[in-house]
Protein backbone atom coordinates (compact mmCIF):
# COMPACT_ATOMS: atom_id res chain seq x y z
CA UNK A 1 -15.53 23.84 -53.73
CA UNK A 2 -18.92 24.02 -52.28
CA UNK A 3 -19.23 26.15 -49.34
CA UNK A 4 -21.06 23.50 -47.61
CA UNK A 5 -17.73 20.93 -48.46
CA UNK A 6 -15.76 23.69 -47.11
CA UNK A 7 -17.90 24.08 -43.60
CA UNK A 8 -17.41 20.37 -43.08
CA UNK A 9 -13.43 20.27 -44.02
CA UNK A 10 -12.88 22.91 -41.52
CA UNK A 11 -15.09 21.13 -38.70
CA UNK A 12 -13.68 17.87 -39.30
CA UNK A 13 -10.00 19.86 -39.12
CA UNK A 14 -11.42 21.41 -35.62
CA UNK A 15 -12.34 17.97 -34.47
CA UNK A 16 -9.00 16.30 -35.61
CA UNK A 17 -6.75 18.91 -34.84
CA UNK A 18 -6.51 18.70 -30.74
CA UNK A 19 -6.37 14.86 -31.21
CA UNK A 20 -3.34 15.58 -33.53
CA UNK A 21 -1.72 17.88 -30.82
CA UNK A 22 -2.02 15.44 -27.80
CA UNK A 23 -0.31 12.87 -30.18
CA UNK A 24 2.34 15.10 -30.71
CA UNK A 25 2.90 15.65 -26.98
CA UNK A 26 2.35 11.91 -26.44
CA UNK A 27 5.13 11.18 -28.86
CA UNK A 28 7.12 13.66 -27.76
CA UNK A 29 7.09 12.63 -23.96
CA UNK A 30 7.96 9.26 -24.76
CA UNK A 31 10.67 10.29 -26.88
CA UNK A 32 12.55 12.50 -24.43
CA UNK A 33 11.94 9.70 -21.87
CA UNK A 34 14.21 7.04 -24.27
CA UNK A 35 16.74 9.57 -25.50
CA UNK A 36 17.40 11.77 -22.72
CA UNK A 37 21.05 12.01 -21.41
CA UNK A 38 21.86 11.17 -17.82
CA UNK A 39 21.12 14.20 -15.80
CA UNK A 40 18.57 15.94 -17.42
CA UNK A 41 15.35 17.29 -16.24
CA UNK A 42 12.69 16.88 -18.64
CA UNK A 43 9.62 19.27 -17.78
CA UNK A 44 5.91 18.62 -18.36
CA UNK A 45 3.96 21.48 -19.48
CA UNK A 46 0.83 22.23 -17.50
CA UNK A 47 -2.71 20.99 -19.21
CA UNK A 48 -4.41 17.55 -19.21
CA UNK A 49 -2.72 15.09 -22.04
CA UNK A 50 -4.46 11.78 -23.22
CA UNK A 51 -1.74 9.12 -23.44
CA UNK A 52 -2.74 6.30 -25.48
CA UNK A 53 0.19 4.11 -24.63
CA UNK A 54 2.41 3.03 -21.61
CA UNK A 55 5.51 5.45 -21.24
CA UNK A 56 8.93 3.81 -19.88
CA UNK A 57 12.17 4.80 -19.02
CA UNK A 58 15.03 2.09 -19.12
CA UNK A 59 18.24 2.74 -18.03
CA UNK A 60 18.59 6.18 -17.31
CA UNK A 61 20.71 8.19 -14.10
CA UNK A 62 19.79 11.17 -12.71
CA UNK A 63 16.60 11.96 -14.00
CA UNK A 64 14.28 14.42 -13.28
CA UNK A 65 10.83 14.01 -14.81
CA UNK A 66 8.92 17.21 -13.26
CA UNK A 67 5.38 18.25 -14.45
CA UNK A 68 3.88 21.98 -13.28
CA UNK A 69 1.62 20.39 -9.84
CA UNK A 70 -0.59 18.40 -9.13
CA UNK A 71 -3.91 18.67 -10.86
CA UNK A 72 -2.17 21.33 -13.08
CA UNK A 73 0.21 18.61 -15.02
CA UNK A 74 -2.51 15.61 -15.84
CA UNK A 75 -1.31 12.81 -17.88
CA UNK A 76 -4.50 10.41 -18.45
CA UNK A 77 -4.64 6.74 -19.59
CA UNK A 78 -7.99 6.58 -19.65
CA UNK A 79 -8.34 5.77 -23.40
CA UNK A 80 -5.11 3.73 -23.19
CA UNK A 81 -5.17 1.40 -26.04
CA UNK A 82 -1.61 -0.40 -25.59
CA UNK A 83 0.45 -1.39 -22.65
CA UNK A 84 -0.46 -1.90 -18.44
CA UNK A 85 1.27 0.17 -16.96
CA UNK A 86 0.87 4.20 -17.26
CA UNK A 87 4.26 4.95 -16.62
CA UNK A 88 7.10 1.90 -15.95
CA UNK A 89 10.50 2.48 -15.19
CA UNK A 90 12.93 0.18 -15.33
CA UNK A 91 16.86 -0.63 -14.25
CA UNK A 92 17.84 3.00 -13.36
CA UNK A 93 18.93 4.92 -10.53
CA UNK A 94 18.39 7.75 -8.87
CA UNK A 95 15.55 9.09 -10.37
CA UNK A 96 12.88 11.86 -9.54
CA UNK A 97 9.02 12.45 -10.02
CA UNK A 98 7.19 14.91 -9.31
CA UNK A 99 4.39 17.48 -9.19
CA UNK A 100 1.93 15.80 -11.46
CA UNK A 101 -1.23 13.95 -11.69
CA UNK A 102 -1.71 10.17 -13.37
CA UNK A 103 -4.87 8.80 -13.93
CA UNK A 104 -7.10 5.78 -14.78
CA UNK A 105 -4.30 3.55 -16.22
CA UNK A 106 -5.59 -0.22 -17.35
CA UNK A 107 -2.91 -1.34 -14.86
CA UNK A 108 -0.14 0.16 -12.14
CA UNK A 109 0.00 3.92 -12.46
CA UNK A 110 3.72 4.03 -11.81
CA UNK A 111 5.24 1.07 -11.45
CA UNK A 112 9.53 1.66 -10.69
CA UNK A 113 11.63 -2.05 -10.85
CA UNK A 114 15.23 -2.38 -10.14
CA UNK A 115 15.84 1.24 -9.38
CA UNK A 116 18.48 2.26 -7.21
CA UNK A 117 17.30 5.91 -5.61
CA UNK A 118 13.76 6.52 -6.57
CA UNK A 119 11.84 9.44 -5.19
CA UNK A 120 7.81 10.07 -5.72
CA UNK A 121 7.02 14.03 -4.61
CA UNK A 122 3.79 15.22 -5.18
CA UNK A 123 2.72 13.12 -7.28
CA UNK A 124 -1.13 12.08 -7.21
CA UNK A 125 -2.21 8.61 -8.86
CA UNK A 126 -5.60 7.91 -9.56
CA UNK A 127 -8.64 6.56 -10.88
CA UNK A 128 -11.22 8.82 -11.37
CA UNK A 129 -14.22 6.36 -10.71
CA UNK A 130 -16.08 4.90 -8.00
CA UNK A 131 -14.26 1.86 -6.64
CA UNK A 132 -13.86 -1.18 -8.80
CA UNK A 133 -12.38 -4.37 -9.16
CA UNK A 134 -11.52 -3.33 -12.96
CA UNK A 135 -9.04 -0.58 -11.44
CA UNK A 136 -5.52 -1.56 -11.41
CA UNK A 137 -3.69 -3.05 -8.58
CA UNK A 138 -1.26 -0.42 -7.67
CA UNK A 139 -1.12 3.52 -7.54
CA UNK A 140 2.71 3.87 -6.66
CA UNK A 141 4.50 0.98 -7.29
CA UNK A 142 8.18 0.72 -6.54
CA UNK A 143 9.21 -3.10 -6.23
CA UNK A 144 12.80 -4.79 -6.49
CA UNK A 145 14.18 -1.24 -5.13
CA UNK A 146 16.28 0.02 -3.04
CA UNK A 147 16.44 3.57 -1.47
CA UNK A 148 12.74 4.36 -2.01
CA UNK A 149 11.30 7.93 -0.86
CA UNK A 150 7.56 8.78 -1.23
CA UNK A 151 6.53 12.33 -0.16
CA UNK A 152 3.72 14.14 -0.10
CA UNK A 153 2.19 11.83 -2.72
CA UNK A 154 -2.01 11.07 -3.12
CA UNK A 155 -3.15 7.47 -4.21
CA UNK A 156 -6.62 7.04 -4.44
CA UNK A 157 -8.87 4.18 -5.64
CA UNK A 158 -6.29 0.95 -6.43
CA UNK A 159 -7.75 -2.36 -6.18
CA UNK A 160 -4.84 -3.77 -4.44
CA UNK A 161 -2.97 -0.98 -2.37
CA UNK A 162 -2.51 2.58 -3.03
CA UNK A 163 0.78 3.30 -2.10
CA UNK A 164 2.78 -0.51 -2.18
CA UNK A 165 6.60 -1.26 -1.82
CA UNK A 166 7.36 -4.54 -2.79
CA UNK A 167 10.70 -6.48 -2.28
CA UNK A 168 12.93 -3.15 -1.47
CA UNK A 169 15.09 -1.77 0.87
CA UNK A 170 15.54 1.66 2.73
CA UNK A 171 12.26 3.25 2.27
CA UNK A 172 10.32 6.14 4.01
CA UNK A 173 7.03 6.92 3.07
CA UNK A 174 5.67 9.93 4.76
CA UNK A 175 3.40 12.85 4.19
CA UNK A 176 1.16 11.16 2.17
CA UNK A 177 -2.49 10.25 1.60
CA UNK A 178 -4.11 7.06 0.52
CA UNK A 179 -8.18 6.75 0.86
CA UNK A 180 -10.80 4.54 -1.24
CA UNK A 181 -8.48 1.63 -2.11
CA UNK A 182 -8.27 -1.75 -0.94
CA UNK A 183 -5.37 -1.20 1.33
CA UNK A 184 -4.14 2.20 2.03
CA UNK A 185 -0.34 1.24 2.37
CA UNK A 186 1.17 -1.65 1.92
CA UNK A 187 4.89 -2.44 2.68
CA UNK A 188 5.53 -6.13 1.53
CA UNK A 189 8.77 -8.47 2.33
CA UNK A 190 10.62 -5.22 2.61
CA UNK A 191 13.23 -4.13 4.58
CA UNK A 192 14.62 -0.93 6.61
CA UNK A 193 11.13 0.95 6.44
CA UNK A 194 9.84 3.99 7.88
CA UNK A 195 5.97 4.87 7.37
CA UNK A 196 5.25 8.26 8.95
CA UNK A 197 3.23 11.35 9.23
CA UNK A 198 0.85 9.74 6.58
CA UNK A 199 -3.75 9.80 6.56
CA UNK A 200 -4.96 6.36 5.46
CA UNK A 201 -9.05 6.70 5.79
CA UNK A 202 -11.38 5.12 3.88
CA UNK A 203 -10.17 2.84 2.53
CA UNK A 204 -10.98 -1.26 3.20
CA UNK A 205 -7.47 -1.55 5.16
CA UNK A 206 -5.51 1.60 5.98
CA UNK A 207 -1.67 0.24 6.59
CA UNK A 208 -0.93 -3.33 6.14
CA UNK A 209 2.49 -5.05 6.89
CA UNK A 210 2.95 -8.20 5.49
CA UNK A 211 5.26 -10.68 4.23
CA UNK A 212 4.06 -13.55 1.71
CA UNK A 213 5.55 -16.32 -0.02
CA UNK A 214 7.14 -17.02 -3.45
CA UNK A 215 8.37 -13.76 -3.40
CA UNK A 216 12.31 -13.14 -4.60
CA UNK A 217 13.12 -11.35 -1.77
CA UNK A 218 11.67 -13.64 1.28
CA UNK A 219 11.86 -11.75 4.30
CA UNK A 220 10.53 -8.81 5.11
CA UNK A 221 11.18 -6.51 8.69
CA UNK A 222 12.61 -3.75 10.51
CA UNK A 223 9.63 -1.89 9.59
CA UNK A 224 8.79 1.22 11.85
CA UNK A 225 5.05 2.64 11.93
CA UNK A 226 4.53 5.89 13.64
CA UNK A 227 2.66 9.21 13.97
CA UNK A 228 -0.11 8.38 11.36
CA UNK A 229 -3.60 9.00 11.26
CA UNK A 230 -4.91 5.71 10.34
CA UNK A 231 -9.12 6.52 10.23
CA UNK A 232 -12.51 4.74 9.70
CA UNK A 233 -10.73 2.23 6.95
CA UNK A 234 -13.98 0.43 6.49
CA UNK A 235 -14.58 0.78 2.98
CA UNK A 236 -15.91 -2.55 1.21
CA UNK A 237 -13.14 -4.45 -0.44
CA UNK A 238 -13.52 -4.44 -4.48
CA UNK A 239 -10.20 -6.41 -4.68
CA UNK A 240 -10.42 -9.25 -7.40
CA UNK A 241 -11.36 -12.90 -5.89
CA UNK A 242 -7.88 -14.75 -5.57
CA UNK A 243 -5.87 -11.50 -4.62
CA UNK A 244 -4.22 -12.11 -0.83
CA UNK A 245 -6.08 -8.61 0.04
CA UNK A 246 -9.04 -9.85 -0.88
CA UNK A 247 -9.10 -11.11 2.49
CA UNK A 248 -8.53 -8.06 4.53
CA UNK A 249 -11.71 -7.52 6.07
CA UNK A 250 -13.33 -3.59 5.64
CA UNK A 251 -12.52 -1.90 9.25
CA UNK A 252 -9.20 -2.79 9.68
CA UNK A 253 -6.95 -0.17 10.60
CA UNK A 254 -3.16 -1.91 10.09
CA UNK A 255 -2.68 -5.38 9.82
CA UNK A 256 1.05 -7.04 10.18
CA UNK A 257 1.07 -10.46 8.68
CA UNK A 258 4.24 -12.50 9.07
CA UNK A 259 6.50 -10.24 9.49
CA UNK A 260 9.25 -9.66 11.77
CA UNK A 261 10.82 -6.42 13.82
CA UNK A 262 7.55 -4.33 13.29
CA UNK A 263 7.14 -1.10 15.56
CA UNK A 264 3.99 0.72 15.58
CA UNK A 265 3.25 3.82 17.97
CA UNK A 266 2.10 7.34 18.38
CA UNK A 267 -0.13 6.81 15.99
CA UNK A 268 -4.20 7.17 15.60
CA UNK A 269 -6.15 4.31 14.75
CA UNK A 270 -10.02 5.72 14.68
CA UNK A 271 -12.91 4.11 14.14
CA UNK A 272 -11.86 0.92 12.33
CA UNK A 273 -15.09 -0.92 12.97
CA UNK A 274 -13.05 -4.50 12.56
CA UNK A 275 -9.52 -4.05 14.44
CA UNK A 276 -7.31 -1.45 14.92
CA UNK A 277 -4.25 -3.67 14.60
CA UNK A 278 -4.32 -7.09 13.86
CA UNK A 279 -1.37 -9.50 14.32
CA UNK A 280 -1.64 -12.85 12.37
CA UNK A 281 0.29 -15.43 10.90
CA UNK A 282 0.37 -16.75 7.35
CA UNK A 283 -1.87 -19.92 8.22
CA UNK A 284 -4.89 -17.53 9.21
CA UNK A 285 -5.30 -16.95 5.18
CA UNK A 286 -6.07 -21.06 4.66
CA UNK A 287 -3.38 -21.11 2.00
CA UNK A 288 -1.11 -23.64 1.36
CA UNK A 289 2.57 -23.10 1.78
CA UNK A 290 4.93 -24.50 -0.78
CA UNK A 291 8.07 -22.18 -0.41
CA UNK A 292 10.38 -24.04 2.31
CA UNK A 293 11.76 -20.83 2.81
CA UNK A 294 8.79 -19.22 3.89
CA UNK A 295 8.83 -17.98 7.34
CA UNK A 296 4.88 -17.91 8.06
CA UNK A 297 5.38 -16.15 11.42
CA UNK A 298 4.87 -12.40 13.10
CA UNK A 299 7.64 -11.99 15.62
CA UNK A 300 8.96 -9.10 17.37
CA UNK A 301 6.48 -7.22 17.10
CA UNK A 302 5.55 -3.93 19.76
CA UNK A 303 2.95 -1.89 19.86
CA UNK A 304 2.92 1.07 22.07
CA UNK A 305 1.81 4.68 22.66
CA UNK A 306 -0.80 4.56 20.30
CA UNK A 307 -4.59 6.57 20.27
CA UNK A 308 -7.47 3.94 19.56
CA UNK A 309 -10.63 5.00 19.48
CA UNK A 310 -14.00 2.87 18.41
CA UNK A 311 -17.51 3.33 19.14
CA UNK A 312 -19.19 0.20 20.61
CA UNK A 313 -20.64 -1.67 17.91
CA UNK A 314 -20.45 -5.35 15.63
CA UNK A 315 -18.15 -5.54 13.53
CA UNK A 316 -19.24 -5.98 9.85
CA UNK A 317 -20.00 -10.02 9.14
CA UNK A 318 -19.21 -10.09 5.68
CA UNK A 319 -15.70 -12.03 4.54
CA UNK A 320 -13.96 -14.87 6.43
CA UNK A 321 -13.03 -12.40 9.10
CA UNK A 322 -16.37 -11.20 9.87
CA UNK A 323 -17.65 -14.70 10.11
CA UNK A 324 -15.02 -15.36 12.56
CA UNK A 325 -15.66 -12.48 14.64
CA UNK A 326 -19.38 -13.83 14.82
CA UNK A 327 -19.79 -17.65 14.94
CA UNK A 328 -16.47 -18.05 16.74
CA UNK A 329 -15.21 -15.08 18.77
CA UNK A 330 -18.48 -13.42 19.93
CA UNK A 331 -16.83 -10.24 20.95
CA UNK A 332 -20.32 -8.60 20.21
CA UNK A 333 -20.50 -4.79 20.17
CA UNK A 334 -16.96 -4.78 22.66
CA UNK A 335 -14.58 -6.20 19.80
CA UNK A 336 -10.88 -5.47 21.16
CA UNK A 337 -8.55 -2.86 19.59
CA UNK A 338 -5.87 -5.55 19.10
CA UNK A 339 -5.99 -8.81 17.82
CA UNK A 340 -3.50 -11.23 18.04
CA UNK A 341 -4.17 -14.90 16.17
CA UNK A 342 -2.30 -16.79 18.44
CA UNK A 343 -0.41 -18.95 16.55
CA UNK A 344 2.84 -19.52 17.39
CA UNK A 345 6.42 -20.86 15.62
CA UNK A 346 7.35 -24.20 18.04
CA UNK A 347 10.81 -23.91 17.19
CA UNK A 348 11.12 -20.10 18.57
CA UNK A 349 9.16 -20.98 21.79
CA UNK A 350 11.08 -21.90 25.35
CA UNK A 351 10.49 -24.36 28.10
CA UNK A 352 7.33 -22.63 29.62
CA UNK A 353 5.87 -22.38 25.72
CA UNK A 354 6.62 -18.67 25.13
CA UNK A 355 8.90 -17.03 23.10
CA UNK A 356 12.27 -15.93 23.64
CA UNK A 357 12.10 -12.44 24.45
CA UNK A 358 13.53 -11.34 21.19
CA UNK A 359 10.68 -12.67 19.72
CA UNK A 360 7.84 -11.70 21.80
CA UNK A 361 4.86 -9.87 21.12
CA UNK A 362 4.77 -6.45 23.61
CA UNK A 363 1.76 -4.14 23.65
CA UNK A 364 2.12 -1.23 26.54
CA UNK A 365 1.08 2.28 26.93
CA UNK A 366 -1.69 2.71 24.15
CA UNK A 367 -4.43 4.54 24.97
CA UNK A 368 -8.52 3.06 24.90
CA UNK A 369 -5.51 -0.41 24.92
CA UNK A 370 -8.02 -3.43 24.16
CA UNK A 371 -6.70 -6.86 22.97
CA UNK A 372 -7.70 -10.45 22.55
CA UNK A 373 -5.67 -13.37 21.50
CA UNK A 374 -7.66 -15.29 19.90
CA UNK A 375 -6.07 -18.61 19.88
CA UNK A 376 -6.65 -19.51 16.28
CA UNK A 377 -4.40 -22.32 16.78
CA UNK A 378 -6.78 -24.26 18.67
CA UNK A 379 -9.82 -23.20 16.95
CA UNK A 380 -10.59 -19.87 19.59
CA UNK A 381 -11.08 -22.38 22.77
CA UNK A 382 -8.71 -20.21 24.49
CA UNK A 383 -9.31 -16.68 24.15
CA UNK A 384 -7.37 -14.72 26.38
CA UNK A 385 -8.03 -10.71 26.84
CA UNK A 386 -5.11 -9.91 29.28
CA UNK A 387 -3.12 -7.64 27.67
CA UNK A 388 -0.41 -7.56 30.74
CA UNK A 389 0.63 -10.72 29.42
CA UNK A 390 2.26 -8.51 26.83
CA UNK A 391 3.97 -5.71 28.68
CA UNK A 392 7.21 -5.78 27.15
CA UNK A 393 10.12 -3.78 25.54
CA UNK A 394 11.93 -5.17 22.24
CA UNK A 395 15.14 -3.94 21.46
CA UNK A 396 15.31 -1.27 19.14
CA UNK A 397 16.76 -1.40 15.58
CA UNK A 398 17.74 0.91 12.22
CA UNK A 399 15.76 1.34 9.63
CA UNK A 400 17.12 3.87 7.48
CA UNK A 401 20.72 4.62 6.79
């Protein structure tokens, strides 16, 4: 054996042998995730692991799946040759994860379905470049579950929403940051929700409330919004052309579409260049409805006790939104805090054409308060700006158990 032959044998072994190794932990993660018994805790070393493939869970109770921190335990996808998802759980319950970082999956970082108790602690999801299009939909993704906690969590740079709950029940999501995605939050046609103590900035939309059709679970609501910091969301949205968030313009700071028994306060909206909080129905996206049981309305909906602040200015013209705001609206640089489309559901209204009062819009008490309704309905010939209209009280309702 040549020394020469020998030189390149052991450099080839050097090269090889730390691909070898993060196989072996690969393999080995995935295989305590399928075999583990119900109740165990199975611990992720510290150090940065290349996973080639999706990892899943199926079926499991009582799970803890713990790394060593965030940005100490790193499990990155971005090489991932097979799968979506960078970690999917499925048809469990009560499972835990925490203190660990996921990154730069092809699709969801973490997407939970049909899980009965799932909790996200510490846990940052990311992708690691600039914002793109080609970055998957959803950072945390729990969807079809029920008893959903996410704490202390980071999502950054999803082309859909950072931190999304989709078709659940019982859910608090607090502590936790979301800047550069599309939209910072999302709760969609969920129910029993509490969003609280969380920073949404920079991103295109910074909480969004909505509920959309052809969904399994149809109706969203009882969905309270408080002491966030909700700040200069007026990132350009990179969503992909046909996504329903696509549409969100840049500078919105929460937007509740459709959805019923919505309470936002004591929060601070800052420097969302195209609304703090906007207030629309279904028919402001142009889409057809097909679902008969789609209820395409935003009812019972307050919003009170809230900071807004924005510095006098036009509000970005780009998107269907910003063309609104400019051919139709002509707010100039004194666009209102609070937008409200209008558009109302005939069947809730009574004699005088209002609503009931348990279906009212109320706005009261916010600070720098500013509103418009817009009167969308009747192509903005209307526009009224007195918020007194809308001093009311709704009833108060549970959320959590």
């Amino acid at each position: 054996m040549t020394k020469r032959f020998l030189y390149l044998l052991i450099l080839q072994l050097a090269i090889l042998s730390p691909l070898m190794g993060q196989q072996a932990i690969e393999k080995k993660i995935q295989t305590d995730l399928i075999l583990a018994e119900d109740g165990s805790t199975i611990q992720l070393e510290e150090g940065t692991f290349q996973i080639s493939q999706s990892l899943s869970m199926d079926g499991k109770k009582n799970m803890v799946i713990r790394g060593k921190g965030i940005d100490k335990t790193i499990l990155s996808f971005k090489n991932q040759a097979g799968g979506a998802e960078g970690i999917k759980i499925t048809n469990c319950e009560n499972i835990i994860l925490e203190d660990m970082t996921v990154q730069d999956s092809k699709g969801d970082l973490i997407k939970t379905m049909h899980v009965k108790g799932i909790t996200f602690r510490r846990i940052k999801a990311e992708w690691t470049g600039k914002p793109s299009p080609s970055n998957g939909s959803y950072a945390l993704y729990p969807v079809l579950c029920e008893n959903v906690l996410i704490d202390s969590c980071i999502a950054i740079g999803a082309s859909d929403a950072g931190i999304y709950v989709g078709q659940s029940k019982y859910i608090e999501v607090k502590n936790s940051i979301a800047f550069q995605n599309v939209a910072g939050i999302e709760i969609e046609n969920s129910q029993f929700a509490e969003v609280h103590h969380n920073k949404a900035y920079g991103n295109t939309g910074g909480i969004l409330v909505f509920d959309l059709p052809d969904l399994v679970q149809k109706k969203g609501g009882h969905v309270k919004v408080y002491q966030n910091e909700v700040i200069e969301n007026n990132l350009a949205n990179f969503a992909p052309k046909g996504n329903i968030v696509a549409r969100v313009p840049k500078g919105t700071g929460m937007l509740v579409l459709a959805t019923s028994q919505v309470e936002i306060f004591n929060n601070k909206i800052h420097q969302n260049k195209t609304m703090g909080v906007g207030i629309i129905s279904y028919h402001m996206t142009e889409n057809k409805i097909t679902d008969l049981e789609y209820d395409p309305y935003p009812t019972s909906i307050e919003i009170r006790d809230n900071d807004f602040e924005r510095k006098a200015g036009r509000v970005p013209a780009k998107g269907r939104f910003g063309q609104m705001y400019r051919f139709k609206l002509k707010f100039g640089r004194q666009a209102p805090n609070i937008i409200y489309d209008g558009i109302l559901d005939p069947k809730r209204l009574d004699s005088s054409g209002e609503y009931f009062p348990s279906y009212r819009i109320c706005i009261r008490n916010n600070t720098n308060q500013s509103f418009a309704n817009i009167d969308a309905e009747h192509d903005f010939k209307n526009i009224q700006r007195d918020v007194s209209l809308y001093d009311c009280h709704l009833q108060a309702f549970k959320t959590l158990r």
